[in-house]
Protein backbone atom coordinates (compact mmCIF):
# COMPACT_ATOMS: atom_id res chain seq x y z
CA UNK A 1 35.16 -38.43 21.59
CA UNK A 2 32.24 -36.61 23.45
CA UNK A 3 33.09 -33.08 21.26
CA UNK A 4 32.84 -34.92 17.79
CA UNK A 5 29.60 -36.93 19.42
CA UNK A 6 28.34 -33.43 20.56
CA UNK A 7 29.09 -31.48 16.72
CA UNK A 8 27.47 -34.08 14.91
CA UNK A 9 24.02 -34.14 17.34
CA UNK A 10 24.14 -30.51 16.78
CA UNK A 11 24.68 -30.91 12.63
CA UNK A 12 21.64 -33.69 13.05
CA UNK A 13 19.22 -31.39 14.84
CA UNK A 14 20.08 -28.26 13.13
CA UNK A 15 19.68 -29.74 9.14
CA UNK A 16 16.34 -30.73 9.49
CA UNK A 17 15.50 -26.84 10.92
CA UNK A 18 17.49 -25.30 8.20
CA UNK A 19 15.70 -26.78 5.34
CA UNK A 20 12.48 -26.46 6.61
CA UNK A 21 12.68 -23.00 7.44
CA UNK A 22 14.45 -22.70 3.67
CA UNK A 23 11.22 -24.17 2.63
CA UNK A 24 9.00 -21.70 4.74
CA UNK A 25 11.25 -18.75 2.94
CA UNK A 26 10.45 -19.88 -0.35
CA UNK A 27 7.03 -20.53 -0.09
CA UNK A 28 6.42 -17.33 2.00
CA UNK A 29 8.58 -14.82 -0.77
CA UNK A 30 6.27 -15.87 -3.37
CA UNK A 31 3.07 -13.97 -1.37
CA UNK A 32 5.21 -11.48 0.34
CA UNK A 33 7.39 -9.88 -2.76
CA UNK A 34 4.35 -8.11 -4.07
CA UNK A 35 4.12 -6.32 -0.51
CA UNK A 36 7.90 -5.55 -0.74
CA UNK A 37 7.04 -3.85 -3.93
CA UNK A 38 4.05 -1.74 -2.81
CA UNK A 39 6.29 -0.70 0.57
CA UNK A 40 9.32 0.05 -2.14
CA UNK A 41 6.78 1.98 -4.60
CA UNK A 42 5.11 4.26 -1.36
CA UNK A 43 8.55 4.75 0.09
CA UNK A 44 9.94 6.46 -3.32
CA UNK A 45 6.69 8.06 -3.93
CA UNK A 46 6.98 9.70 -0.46
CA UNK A 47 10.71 10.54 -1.16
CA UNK A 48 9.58 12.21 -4.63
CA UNK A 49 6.78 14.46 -2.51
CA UNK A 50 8.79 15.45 0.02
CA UNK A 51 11.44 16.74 -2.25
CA UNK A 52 8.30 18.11 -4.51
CA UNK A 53 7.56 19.97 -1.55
CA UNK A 54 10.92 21.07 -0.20
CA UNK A 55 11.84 23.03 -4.03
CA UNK A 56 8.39 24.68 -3.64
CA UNK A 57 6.84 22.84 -6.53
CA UNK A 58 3.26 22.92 -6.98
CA UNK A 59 1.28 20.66 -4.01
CA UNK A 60 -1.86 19.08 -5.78
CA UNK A 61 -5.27 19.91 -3.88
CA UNK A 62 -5.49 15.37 -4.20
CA UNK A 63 -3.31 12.35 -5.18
CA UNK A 64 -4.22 9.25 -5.61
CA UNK A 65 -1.68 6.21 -6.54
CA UNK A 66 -2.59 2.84 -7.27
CA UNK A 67 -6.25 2.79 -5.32
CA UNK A 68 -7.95 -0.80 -6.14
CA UNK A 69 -11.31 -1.48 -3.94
CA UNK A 70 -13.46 -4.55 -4.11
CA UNK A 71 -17.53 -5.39 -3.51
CA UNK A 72 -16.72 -8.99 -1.69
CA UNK A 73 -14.38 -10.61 -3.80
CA UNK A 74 -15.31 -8.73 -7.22
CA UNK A 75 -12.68 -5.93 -7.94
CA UNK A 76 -14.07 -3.10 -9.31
CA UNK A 77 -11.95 -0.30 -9.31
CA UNK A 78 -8.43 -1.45 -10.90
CA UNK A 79 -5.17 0.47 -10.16
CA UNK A 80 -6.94 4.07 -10.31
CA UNK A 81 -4.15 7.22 -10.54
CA UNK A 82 -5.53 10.73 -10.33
CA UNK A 83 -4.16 14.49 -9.91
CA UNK A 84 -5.84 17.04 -9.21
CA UNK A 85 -4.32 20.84 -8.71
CA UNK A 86 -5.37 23.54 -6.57
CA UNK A 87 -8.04 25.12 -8.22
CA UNK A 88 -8.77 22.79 -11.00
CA UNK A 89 -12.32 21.56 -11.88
CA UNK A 90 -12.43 18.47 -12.77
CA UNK A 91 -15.61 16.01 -14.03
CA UNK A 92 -15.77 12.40 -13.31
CA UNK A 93 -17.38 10.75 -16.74
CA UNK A 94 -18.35 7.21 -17.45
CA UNK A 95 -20.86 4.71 -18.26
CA UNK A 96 -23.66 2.96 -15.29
CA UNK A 97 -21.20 0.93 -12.90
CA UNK A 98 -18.28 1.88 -14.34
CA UNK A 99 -17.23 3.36 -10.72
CA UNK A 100 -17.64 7.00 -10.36
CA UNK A 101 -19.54 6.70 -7.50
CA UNK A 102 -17.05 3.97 -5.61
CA UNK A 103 -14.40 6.00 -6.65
CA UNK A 104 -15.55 9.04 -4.99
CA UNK A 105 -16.83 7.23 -1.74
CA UNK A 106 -13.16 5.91 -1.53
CA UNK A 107 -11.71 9.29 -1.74
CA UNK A 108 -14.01 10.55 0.77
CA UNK A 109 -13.13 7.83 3.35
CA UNK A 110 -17.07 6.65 3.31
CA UNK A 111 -15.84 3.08 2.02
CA UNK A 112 -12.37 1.36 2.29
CA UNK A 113 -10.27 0.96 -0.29
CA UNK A 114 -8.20 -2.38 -0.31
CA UNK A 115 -5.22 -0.48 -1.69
CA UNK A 116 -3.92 3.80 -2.06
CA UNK A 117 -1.56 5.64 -1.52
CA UNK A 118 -3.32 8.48 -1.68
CA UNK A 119 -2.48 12.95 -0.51
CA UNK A 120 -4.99 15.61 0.17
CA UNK A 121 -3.70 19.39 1.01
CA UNK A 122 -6.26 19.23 3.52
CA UNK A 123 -5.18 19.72 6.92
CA UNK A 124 -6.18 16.51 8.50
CA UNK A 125 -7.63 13.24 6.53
CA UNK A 126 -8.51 10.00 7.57
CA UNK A 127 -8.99 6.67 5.95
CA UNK A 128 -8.51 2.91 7.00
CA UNK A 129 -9.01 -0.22 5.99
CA UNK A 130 -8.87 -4.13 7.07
CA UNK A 131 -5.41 -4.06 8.19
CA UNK A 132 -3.60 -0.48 8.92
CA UNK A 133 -5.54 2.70 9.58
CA UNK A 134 -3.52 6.05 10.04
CA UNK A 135 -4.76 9.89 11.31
CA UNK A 136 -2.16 12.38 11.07
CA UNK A 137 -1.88 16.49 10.61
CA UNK A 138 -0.16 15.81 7.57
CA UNK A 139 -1.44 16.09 4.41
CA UNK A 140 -1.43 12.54 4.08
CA UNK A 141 -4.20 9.55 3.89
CA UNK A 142 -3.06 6.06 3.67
CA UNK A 143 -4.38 2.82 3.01
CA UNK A 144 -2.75 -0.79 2.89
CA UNK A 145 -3.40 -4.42 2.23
């Protein structure tokens, strides 16, 4: 009598946990899967440069993926994706506040960027932002949400 008394205590005390914790799942996935995606997204795009790299295929001089930056709460750059190859001259065009100048203080590292992925074949870079900041020898400058 005591095991069937003990199972169903258990079964009492563990339903309650279950579906609140089923509840905390759901509610967390919903603000979560858009991180999943960005991890998924810089994990194949740092697959695709390494094997860039390994066949000897042509490094660009920068890379940036996916950079967004904010004043406050006003967005102003919106999912910004440039190449640029060793060598190349490029020019930066647009209207008053249309973001040249944000765009190239975010490249530079002298503002924060809310979100890049983002390569430079120079030796060393730095950026960071709110919540992850990285150094490294590697070609490599990363930013995250």
């Amino acid at each position: 009598m005591s095991d069937s008394t003990n199972v169903t205590t258990a079964l009492t005390l563990i339903g309650p946990v279950c579906v609140v914790g089923g509840f905390l799942l759901a509610v967390g996935s919903r603000y979560v899967r858009r991180d999943i995606t960005l991890v998924i997204e810089d994990v194949l795009e740092r697959y695709s440069e390494g094997k860039r790299r390994q066949s000897g295929g042509e490094i660009p001089a920068l890379q940036i993926h996916n950079l967004d930056f904010f004043y406050g709460t006003q967005q102003v750059l919106f999912d910004v994706n440039i190449e640029v190859a060793e060598g190349e001259i490029v020019a930066l065009l647009g209207t008053n506040g249309a973001g040249k100048s944000t765009l190239l203080r975010a490249v530079s590292g002298l503002d924060h960027p809310t979100a890049a992925s983002s390569a430079s074949s120079a030796p060393t870079a730095h950026i960071s932002s709110r919540s992850r900041s990285s150094t490294s020898t590697s070609p490599s400058w990363w930013a995250g949400r």
